[in-house]
Protein backbone atom coordinates (compact mmCIF):
# COMPACT_ATOMS: atom_id res chain seq x y z
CA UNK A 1 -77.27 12.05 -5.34
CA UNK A 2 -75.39 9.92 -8.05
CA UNK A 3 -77.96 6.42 -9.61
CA UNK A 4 -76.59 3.03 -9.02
CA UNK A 5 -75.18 2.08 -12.02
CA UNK A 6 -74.97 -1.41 -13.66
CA UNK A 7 -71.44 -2.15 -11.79
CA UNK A 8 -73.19 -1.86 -8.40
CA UNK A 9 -75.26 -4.58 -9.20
CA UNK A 10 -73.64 -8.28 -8.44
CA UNK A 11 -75.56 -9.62 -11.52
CA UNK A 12 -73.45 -13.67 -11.96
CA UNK A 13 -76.22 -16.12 -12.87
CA UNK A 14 -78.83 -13.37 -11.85
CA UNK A 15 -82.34 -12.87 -14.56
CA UNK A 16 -81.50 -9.20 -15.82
CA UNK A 17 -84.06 -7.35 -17.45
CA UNK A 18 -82.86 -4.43 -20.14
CA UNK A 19 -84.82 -1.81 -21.37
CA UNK A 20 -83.12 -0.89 -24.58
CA UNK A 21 -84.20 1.59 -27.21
CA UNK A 22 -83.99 -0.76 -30.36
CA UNK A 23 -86.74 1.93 -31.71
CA UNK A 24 -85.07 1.93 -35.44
CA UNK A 25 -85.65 3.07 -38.59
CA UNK A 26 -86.26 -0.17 -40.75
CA UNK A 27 -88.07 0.36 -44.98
CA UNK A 28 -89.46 -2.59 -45.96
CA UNK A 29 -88.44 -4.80 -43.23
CA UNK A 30 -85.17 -4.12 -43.30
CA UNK A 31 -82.89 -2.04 -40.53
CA UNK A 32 -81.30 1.22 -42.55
CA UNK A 33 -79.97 2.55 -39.20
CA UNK A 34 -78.68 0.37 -36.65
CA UNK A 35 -77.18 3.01 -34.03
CA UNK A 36 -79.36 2.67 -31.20
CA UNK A 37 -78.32 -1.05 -31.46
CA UNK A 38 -74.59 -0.21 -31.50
CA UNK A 39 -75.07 2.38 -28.63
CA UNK A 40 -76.78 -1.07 -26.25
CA UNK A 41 -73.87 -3.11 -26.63
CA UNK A 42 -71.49 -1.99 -23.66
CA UNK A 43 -74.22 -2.85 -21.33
CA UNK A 44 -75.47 -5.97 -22.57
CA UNK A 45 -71.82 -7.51 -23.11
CA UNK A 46 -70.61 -6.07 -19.92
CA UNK A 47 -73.72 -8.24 -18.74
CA UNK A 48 -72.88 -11.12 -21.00
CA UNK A 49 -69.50 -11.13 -20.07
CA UNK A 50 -70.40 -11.38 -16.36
CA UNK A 51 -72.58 -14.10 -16.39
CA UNK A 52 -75.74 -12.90 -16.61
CA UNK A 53 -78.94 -14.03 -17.75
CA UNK A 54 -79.88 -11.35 -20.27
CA UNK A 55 -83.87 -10.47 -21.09
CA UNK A 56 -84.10 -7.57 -23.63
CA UNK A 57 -87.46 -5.57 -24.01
CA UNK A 58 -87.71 -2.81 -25.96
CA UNK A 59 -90.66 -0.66 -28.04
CA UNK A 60 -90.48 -0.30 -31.92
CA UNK A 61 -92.73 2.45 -33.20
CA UNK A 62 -96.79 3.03 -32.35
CA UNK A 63 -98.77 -0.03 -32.22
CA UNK A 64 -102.47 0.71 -32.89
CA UNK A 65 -103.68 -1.67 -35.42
CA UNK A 66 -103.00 -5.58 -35.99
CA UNK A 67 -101.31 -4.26 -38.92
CA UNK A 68 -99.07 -2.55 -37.14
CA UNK A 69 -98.23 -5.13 -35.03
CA UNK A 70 -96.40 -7.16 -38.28
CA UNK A 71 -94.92 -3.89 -39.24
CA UNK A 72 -93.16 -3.34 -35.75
CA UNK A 73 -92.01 -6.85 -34.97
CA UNK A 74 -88.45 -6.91 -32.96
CA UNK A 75 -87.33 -9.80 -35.16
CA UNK A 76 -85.42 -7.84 -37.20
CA UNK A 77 -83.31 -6.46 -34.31
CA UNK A 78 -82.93 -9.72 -32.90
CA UNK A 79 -81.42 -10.93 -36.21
CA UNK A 80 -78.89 -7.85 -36.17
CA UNK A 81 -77.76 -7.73 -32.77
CA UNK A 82 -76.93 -11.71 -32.97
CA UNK A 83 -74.35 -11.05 -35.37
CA UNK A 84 -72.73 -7.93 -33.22
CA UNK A 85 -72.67 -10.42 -30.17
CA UNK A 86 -70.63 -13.57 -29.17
CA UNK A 87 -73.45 -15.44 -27.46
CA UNK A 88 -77.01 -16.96 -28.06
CA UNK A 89 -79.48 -14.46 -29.00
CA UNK A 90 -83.29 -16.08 -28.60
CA UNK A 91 -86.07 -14.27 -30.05
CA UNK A 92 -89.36 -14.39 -28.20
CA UNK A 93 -92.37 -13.53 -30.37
CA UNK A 94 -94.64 -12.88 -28.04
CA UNK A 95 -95.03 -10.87 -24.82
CA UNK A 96 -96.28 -12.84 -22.25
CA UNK A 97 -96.93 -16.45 -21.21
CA UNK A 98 -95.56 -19.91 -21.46
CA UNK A 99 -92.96 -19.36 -24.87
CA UNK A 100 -91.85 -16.31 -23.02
CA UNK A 101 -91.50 -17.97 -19.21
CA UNK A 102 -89.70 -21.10 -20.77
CA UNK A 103 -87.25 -18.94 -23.01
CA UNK A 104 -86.29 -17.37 -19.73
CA UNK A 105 -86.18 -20.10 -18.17
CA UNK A 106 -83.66 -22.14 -20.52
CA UNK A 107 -81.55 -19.13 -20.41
CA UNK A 108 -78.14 -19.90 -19.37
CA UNK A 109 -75.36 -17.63 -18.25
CA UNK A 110 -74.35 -14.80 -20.40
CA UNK A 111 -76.98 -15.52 -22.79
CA UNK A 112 -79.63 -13.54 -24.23
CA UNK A 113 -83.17 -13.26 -24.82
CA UNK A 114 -85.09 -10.50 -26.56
CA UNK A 115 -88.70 -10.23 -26.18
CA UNK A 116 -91.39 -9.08 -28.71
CA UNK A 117 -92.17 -5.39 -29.53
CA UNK A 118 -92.81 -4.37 -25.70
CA UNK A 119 -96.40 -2.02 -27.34
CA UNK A 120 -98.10 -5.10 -28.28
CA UNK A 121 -99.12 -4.90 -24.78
CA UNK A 122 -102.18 -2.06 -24.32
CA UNK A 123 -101.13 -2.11 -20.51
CA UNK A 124 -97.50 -0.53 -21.66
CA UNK A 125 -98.17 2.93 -22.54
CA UNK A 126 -100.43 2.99 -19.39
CA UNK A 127 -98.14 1.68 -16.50
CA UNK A 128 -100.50 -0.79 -16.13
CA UNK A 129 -99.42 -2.04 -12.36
CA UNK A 130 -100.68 -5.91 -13.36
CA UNK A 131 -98.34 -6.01 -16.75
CA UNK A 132 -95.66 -4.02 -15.09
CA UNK A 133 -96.09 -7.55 -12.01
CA UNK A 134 -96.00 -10.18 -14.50
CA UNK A 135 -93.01 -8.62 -16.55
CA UNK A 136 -90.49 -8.06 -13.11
CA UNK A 137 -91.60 -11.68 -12.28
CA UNK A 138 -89.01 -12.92 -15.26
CA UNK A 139 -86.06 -11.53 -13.63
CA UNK A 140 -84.12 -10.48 -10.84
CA UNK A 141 -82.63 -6.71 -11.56
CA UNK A 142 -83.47 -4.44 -14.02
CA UNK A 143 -81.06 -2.11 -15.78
CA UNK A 144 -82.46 1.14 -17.45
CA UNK A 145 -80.93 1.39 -20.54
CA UNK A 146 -83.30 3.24 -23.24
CA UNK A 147 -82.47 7.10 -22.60
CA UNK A 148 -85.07 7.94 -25.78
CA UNK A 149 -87.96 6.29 -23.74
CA UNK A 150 -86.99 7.35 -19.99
CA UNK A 151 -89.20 10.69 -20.43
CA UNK A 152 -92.47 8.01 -20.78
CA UNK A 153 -93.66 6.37 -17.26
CA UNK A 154 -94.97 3.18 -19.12
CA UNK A 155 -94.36 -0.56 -17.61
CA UNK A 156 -91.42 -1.36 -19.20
CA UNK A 157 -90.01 1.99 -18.00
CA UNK A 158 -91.19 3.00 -14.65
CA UNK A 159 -93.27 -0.08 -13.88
CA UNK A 160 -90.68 -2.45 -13.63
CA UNK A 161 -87.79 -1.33 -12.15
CA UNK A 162 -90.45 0.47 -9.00
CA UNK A 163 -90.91 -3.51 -8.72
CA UNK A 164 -86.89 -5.00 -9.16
CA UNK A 165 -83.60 -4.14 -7.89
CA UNK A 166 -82.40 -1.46 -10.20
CA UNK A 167 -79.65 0.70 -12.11
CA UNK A 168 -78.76 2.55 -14.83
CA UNK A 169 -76.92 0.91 -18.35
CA UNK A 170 -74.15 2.73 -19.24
CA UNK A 171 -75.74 4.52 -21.85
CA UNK A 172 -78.34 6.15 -19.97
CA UNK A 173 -75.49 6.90 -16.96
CA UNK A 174 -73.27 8.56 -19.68
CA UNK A 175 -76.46 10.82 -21.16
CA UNK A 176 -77.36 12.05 -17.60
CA UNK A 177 -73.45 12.87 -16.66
CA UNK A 178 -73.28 14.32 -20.34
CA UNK A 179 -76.54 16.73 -20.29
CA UNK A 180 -76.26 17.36 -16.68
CA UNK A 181 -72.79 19.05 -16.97
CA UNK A 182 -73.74 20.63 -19.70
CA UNK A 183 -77.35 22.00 -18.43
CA UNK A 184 -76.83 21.90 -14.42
CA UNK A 185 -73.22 22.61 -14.31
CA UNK A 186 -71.43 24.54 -17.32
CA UNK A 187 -68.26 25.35 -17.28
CA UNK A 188 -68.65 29.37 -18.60
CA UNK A 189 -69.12 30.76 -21.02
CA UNK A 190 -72.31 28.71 -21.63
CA UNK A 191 -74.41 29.20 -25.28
CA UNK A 192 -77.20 27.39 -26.01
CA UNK A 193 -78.79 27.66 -29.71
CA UNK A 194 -82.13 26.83 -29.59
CA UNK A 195 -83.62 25.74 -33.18
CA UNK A 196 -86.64 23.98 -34.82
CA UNK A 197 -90.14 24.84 -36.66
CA UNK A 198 -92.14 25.92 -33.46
CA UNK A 199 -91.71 27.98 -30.51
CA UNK A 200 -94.50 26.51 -28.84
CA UNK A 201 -92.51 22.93 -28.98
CA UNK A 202 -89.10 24.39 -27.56
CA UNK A 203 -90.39 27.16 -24.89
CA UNK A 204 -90.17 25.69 -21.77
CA UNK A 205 -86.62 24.77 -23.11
CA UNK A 206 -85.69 28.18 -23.81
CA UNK A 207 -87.38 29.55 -20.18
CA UNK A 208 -84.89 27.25 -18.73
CA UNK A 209 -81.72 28.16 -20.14
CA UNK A 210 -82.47 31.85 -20.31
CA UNK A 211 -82.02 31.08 -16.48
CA UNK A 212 -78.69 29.24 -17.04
CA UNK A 213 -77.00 30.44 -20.17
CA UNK A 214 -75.28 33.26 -21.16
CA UNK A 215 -76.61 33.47 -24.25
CA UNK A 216 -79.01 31.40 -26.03
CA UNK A 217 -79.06 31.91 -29.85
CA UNK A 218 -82.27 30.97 -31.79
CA UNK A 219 -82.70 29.57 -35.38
CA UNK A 220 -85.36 27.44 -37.58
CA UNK A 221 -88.84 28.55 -38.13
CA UNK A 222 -89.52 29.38 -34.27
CA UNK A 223 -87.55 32.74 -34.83
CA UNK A 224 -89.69 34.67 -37.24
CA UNK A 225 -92.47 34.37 -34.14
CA UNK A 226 -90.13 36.09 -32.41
CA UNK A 227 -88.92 38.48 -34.88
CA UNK A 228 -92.71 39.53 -35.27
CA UNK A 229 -92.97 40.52 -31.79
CA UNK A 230 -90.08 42.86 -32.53
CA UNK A 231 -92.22 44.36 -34.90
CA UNK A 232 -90.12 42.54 -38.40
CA UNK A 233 -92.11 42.28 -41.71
CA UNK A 234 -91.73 38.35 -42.22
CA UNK A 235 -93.21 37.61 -45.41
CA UNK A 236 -94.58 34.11 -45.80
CA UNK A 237 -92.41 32.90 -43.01
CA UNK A 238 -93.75 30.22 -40.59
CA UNK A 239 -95.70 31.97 -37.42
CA UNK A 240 -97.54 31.04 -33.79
CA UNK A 241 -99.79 34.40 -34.11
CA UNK A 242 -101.01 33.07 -30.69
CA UNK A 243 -97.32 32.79 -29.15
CA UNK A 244 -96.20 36.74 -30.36
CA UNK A 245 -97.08 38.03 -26.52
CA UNK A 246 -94.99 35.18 -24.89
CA UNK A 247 -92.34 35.98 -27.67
CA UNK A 248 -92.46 39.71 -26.48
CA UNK A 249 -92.30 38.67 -22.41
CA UNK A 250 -89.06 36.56 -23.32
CA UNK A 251 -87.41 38.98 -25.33
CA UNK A 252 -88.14 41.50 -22.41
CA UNK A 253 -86.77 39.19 -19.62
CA UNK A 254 -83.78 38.04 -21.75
CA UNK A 255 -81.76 41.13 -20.87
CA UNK A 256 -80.15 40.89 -24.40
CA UNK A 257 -79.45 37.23 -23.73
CA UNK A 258 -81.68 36.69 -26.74
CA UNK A 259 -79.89 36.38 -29.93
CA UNK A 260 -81.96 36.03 -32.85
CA UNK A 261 -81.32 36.19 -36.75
CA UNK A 262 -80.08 39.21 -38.58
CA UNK A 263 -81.02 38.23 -42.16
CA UNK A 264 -82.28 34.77 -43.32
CA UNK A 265 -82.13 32.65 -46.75
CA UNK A 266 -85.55 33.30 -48.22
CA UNK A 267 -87.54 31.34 -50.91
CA UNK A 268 -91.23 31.95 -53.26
CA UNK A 269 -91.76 28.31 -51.94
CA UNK A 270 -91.74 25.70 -49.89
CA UNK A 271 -89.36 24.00 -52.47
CA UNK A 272 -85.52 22.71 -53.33
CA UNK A 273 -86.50 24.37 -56.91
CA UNK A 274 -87.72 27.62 -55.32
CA UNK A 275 -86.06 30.90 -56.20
CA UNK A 276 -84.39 32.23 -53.28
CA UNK A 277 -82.70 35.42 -52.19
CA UNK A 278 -81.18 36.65 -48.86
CA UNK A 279 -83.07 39.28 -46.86
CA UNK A 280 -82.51 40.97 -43.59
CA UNK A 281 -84.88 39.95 -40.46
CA UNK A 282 -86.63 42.94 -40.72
CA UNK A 283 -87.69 43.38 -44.41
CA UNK A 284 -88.65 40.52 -45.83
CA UNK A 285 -90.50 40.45 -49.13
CA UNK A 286 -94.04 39.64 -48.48
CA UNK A 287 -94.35 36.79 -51.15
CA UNK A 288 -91.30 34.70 -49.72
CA UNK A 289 -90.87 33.33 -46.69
CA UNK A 290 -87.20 32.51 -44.34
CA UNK A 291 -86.21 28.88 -44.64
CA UNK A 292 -82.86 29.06 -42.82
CA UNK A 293 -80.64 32.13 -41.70
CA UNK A 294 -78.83 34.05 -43.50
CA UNK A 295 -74.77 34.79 -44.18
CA UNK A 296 -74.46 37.58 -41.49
CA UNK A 297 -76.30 35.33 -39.19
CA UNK A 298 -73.81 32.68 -39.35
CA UNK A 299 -71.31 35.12 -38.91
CA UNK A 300 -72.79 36.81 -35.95
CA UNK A 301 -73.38 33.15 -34.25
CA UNK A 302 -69.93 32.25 -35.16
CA UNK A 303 -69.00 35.46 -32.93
CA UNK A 304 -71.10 34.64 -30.30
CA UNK A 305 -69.52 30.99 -29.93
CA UNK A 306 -66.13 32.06 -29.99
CA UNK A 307 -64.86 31.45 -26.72
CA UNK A 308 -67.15 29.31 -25.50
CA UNK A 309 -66.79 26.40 -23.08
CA UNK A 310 -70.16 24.45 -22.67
CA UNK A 311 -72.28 24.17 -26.12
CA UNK A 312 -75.73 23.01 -25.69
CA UNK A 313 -77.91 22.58 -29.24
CA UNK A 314 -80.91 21.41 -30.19
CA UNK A 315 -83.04 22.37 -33.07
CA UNK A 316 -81.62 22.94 -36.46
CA UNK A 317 -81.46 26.64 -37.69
CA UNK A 318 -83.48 25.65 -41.24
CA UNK A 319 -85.20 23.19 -43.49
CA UNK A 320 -81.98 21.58 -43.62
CA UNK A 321 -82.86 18.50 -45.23
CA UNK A 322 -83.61 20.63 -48.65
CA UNK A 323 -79.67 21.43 -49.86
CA UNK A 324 -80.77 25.24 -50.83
CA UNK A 325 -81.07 25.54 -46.94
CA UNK A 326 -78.67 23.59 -45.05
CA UNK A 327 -76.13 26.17 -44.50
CA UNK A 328 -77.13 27.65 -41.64
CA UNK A 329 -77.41 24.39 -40.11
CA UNK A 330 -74.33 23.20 -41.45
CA UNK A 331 -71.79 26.47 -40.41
CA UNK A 332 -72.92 26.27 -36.74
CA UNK A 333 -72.45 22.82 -36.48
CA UNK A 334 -68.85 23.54 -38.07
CA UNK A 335 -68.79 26.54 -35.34
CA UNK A 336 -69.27 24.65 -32.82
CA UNK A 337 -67.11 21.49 -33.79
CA UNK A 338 -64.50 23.91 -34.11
CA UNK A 339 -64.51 24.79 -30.41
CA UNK A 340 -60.95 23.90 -28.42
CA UNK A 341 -61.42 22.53 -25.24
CA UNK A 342 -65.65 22.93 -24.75
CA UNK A 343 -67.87 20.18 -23.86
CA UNK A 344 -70.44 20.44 -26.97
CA UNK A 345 -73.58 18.56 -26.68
CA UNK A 346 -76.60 17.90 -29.45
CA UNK A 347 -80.01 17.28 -27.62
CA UNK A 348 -80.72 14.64 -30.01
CA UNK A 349 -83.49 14.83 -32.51
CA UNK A 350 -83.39 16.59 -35.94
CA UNK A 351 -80.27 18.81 -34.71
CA UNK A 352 -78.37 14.81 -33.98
CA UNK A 353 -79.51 13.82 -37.50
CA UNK A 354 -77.96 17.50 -38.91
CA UNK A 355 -75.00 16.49 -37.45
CA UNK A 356 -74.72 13.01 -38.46
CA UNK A 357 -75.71 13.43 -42.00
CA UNK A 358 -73.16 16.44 -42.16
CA UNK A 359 -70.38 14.12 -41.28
CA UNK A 360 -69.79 15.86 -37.60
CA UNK A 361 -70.45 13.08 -35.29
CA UNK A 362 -67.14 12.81 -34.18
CA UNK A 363 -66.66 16.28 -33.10
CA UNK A 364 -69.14 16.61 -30.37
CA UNK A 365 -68.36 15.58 -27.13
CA UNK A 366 -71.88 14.21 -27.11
CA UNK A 367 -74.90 13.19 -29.16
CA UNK A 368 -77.85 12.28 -26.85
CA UNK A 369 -80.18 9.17 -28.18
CA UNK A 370 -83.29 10.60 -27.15
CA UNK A 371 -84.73 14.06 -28.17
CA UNK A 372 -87.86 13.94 -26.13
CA UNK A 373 -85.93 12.82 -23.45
CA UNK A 374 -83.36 15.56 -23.72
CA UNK A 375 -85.62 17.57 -24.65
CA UNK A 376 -87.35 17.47 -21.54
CA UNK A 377 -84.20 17.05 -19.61
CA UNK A 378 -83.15 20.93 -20.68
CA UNK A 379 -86.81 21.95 -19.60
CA UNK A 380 -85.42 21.03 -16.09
CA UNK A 381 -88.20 18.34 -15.95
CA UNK A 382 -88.12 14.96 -14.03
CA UNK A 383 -87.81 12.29 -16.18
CA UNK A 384 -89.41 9.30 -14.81
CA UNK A 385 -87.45 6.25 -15.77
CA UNK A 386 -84.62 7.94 -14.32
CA UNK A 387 -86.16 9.06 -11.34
CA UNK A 388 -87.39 5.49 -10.25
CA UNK A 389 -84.07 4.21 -10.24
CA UNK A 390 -82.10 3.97 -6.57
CA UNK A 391 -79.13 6.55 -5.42
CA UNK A 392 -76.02 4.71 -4.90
């Protein structure tokens, strides 16, 4: 059953409460990415530009300490999205009581308030049913429009909108129809490549689209677990000793839909400076360990992609922020960017970053916002902020 969506909702005049991800990177007070601020705006000016009366709440980083607290103050984004926005932006430093209530209620149509760093609150992270109350009492619909925090079940994300009229924002409506199609319903052939330092963090992700793929190929650290339950001499390489039986029942029940590396870039350290050589997946040296694959692995993933029609990655295939091993991640994102007519998406995270930095954003038919929530979306999970919200 499709979610009502922002457009069911008659919102003219009505209190709207947004959950955005404004969760950004910031050095020394200042915003060095502002993305997840660009990727709010359709849904707060679509609600601007129909009269509503906008309330923004959103987290920025952990909140543990007082100290913390200055560090992860929402001013910042209040500052930046006022000058991407043709209305009144009011910034509410606080997160509750009278400054807050009387901001709200001074709003006028299509104008905008953003409230203070959603964590201050202890209650958040909890779902705690009183804060979750006092929070739905300053408006009249919520819209669900933070797809990195929909995973959590905290006030702001499953509290509220069990209280409030609810939808999805566009962005969240356009990650679900992106991953779902991808994930629930690929067009085939279907390849997922599977990437990242641990197997232990991406195996639930893998059990689920060994069920739906037709091949799922596997880079980054996680494959030298693996590639010692084939029996492979990895050197140095990074390894769950603990995970090698699970590695050996998946390889088992893969029925060759497994495809893992056939030689890797190797290096004496963990190091940009480290002397490096390539060695195949079976033999390598037992002073070096694999920091990204190799040259016949790109070419054999490049093989495996040809033809393909749905794309699903997440996970980069090595330590790609050092340059000496960035190829690997940087040829399969070409690979796949190079597709005709597939829908390729990124699951967010490190493999999102790869592909921004690399100058390939504009070649994927999408780039989720949220990696845990993707994350857990390709596990098959139920994400909870999603769930809560009504069927159309």
């Amino acid at each position: 059953m499709a979610k009502r969506t922002v457009k069911d909702l008659d919102v003219a005049g009505k209190r709207v409460i947004v959950r955005c991800d404004f969760n950004v990177p910031r050095k020394d007070g200042k915003i060095t990415n502002d993305n997840r601020i660009i990727q709010a705006l359709p849904t707060i000016k679509y609600l601007v530009e129909n009269n509503a009366k906008v309330i923004l709440m959103s987290h920025l980083g952990k909140v543990k300490t007082e100290e913390d607290k200055a560090k992860n103050d929402l001013r910042c984004v209040a500052e930046r999205l006022s000058e991407l926005v043709d209305t009144k932006v009011t910034f509410v430093p606080v997160t509750r009581g009278a400054e807050l209530e009387n901001a709200v209620a001074a709003l006028q149509d299509g104008e905008i308030v953003l409230m203070q760093n959603t964590r201050y609150e202890k209650g958040e992270s909890k779902n705690d049913p009183e804060l979750a109350k006092y929070w739905a009492s300053l408006g009249d619909l919520f819209v669900e429009d933070a797809f990195g925090s929909v995973h959590r079940a905290h006030a702001s994300t499953a509290g509220i909108p069990s209280i409030l009229p609810n939808a999805l924002g566009f962005l969240v409506e356009k990650e679900v129809k992106m991953l779902g199609a991808a994930v629930d319903t690929p067009e085939r052939p279907f390849v997922a490549i599977i990437g990242g330092a641990k197997v232990s963090d991406k195996i639930a992700v893998v059990d689920n689209l060994l069920k739906k793929a037709d091949k799922v190929l596997i880079g980054g650290g996680m494959a030298y677990t693996f590639l010692k339950a084939q029996g492979a001499n990895i050197g140095q390489s990074l390894l769950e000793e603990d995970k090698i039986d699970l590695a050996k029942e998946y390889l088992e029940k893969a029925n060759g839909k497994l495809v893992l590396p056939v030689d890797n870039m190797c290096a004496d350290k963990f190091a940009e400076d480290a002397n490096t050589m390539v060695a195949d997946s079976y033999h390598i040296p037992d002073d070096y360990m694999g920091l990204d694959i190799g040259p016949k692995s790109i070419e054999l993933y490049r093989k495996e992609l040809e033809g393909a029609k749905t794309v699903v990655w997440n996970g980069p295939m090595g330590v790609f922020e050092m340059k000496p091993f960035a190829t690997g991640t940087l040829e399969v994102c070409k690979a796949i960017s190079e597709l005709p007519n597939a829908t390729t998406v990124i699951g967010g995270g490190d493999s999102a970053a790869a592909a921004i930095q690399l100058g390939f954003a504009e070649k994927f038919s999408h780039i989720s916002t949220g990696g845990g929530a993707s994350l857990e979306y390709m596990e098959g999970k139920e994400l909870p902020g999603i769930a809560v919200i009504s069927d159309k």
